[in-house]
PDB file of N, CA and C in Angstrom:
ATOM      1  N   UNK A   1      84.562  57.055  30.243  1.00  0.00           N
ATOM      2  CA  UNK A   1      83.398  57.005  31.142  1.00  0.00           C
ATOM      3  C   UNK A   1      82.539  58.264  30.984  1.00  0.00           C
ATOM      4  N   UNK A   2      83.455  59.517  30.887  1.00  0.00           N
ATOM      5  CA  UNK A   2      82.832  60.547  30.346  1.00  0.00           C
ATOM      6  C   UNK A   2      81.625  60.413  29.501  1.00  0.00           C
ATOM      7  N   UNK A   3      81.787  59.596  28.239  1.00  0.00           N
ATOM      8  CA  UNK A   3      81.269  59.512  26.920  1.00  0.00           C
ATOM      9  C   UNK A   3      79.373  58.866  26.777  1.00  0.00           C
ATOM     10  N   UNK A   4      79.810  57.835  28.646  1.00  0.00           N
ATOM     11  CA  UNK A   4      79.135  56.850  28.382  1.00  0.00           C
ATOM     12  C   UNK A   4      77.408  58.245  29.279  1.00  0.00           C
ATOM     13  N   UNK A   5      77.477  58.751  29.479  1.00  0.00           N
ATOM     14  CA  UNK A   5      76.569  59.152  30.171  1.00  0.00           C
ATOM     15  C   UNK A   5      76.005  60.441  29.403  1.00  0.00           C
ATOM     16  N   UNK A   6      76.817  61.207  28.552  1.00  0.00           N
ATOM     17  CA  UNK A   6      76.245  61.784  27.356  1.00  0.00           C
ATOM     18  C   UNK A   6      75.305  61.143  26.140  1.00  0.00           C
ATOM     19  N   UNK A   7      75.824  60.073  25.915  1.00  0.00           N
ATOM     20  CA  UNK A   7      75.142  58.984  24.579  1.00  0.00           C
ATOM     21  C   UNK A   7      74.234  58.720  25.665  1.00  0.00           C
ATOM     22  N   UNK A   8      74.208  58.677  26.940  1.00  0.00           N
ATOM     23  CA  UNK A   8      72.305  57.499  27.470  1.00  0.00           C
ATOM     24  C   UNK A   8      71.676  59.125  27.669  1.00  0.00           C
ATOM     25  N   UNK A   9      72.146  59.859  27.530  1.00  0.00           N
ATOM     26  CA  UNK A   9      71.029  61.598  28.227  1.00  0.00           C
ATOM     27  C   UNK A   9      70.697  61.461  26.460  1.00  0.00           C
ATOM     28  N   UNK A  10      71.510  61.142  26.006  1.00  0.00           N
ATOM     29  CA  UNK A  10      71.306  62.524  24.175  1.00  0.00           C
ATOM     30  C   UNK A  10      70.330  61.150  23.659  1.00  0.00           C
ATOM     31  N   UNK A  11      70.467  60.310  23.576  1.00  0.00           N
ATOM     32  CA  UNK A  11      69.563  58.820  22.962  1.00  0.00           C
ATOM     33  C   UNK A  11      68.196  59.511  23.066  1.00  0.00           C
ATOM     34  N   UNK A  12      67.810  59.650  24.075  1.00  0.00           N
ATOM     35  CA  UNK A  12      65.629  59.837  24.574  1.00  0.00           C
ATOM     36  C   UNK A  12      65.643  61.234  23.776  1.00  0.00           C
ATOM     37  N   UNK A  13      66.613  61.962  23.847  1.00  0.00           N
ATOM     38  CA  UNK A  13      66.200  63.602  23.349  1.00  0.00           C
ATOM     39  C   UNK A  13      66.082  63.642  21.467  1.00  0.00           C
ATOM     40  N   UNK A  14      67.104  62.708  21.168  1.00  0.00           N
ATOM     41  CA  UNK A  14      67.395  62.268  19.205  1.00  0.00           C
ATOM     42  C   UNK A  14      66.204  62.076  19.396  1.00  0.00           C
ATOM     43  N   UNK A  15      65.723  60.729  20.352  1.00  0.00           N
ATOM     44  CA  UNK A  15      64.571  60.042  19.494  1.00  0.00           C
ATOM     45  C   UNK A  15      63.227  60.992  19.220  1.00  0.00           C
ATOM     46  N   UNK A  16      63.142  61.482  20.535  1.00  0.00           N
ATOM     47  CA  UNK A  16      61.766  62.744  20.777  1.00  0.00           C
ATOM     48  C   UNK A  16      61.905  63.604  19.401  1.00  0.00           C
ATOM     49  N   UNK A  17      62.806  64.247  18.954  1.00  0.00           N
ATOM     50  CA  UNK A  17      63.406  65.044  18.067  1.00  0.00           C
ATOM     51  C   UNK A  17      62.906  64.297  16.501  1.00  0.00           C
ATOM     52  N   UNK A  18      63.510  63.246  16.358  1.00  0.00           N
ATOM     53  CA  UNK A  18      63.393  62.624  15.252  1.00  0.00           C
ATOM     54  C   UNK A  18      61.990  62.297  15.026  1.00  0.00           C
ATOM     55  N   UNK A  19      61.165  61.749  16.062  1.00  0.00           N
ATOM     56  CA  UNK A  19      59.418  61.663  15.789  1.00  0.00           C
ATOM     57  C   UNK A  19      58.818  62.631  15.547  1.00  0.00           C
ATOM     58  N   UNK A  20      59.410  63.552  16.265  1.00  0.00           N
ATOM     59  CA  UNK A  20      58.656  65.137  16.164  1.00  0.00           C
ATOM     60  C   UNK A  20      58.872  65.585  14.601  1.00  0.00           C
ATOM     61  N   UNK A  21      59.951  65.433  14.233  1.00  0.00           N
ATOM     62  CA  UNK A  21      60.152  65.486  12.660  1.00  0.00           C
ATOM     63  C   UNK A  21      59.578  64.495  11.780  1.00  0.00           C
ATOM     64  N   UNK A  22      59.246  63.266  12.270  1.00  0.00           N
ATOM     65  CA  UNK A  22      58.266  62.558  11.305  1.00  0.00           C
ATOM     66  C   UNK A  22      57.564  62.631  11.412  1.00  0.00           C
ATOM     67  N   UNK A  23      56.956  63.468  12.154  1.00  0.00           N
ATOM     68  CA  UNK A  23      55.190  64.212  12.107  1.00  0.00           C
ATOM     69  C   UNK A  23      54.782  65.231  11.645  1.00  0.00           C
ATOM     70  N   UNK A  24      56.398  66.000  11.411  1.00  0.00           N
ATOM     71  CA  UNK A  24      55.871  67.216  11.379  1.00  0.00           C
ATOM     72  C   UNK A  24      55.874  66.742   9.596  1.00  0.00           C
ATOM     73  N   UNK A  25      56.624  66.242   9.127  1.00  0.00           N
ATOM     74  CA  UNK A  25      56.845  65.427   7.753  1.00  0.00           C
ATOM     75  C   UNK A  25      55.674  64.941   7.288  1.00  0.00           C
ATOM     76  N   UNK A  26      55.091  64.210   8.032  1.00  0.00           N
ATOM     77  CA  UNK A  26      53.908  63.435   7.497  1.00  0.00           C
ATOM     78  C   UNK A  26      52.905  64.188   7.195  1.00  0.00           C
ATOM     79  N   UNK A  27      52.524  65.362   8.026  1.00  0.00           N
ATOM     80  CA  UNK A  27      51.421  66.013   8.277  1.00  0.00           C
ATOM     81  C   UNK A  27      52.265  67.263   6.521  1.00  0.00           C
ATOM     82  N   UNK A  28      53.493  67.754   6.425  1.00  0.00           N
ATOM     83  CA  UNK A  28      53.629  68.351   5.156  1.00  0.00           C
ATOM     84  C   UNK A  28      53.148  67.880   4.034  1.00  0.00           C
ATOM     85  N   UNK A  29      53.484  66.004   3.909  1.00  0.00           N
ATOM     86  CA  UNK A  29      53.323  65.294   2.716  1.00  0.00           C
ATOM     87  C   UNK A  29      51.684  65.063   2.606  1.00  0.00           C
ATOM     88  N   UNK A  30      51.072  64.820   3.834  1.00  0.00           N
ATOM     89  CA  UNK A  30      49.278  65.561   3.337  1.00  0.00           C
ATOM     90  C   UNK A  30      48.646  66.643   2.760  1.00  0.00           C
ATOM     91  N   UNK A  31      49.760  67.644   3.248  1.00  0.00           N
ATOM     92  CA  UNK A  31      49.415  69.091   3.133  1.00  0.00           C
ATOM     93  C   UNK A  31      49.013  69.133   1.602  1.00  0.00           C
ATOM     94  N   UNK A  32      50.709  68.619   1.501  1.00  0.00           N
ATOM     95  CA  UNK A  32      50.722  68.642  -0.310  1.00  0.00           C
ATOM     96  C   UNK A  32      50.162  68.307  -1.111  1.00  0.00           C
ATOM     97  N   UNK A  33      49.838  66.755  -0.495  1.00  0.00           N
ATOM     98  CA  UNK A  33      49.075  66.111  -1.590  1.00  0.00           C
ATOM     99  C   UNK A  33      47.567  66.168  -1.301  1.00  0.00           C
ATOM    100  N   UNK A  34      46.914  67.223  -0.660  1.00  0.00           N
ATOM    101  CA  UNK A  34      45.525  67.525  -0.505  1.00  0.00           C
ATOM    102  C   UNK A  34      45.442  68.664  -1.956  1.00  0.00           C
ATOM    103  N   UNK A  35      46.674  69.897  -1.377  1.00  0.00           N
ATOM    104  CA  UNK A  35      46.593  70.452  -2.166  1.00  0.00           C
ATOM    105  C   UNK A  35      46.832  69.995  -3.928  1.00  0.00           C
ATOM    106  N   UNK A  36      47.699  69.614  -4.381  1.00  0.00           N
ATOM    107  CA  UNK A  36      47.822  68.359  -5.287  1.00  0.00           C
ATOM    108  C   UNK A  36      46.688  68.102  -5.844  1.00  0.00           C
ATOM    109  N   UNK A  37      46.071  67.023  -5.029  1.00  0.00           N
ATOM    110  CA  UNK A  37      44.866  66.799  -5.517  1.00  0.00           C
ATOM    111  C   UNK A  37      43.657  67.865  -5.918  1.00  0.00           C
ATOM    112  N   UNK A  38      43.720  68.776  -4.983  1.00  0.00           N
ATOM    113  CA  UNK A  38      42.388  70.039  -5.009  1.00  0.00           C
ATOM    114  C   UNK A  38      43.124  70.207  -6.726  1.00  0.00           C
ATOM    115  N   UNK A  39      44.318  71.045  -6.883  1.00  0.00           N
ATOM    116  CA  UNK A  39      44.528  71.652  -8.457  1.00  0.00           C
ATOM    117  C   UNK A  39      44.338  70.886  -9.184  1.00  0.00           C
ATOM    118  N   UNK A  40      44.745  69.299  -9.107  1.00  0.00           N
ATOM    119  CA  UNK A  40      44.016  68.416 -10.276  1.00  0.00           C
ATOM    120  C   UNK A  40      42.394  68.469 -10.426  1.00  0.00           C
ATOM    121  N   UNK A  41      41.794  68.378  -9.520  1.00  0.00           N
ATOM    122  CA  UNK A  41      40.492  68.526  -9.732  1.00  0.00           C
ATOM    123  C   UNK A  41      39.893  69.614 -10.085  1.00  0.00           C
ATOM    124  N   UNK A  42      40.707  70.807  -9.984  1.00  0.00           N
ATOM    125  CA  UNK A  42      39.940  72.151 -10.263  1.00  0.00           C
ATOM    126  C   UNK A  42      39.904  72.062 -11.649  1.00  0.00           C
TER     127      UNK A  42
END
């Protein structure tokens, strides 16, 4: 019973966590490929 009330608190906090990292991801893989692109074109 212990178990069951840790997994429903920690679930909302992973997920917040995990989006926050696929944004912060998404927004790197632009970074890159802006820059990317700028040195090909130079």
């Amino acid at each position: 019973m212990t178990t069951e009330p840790l997994t429903s608190t920690a679930t909302p906090a992973d997920a917040a966590a995990a989006s926050e990292r696929g944004l912060l991801i998404a927004m790197l893989l632009l970074v890159l490929c802006g820059v990317g692109a700028m040195l090909l074109m130079s």
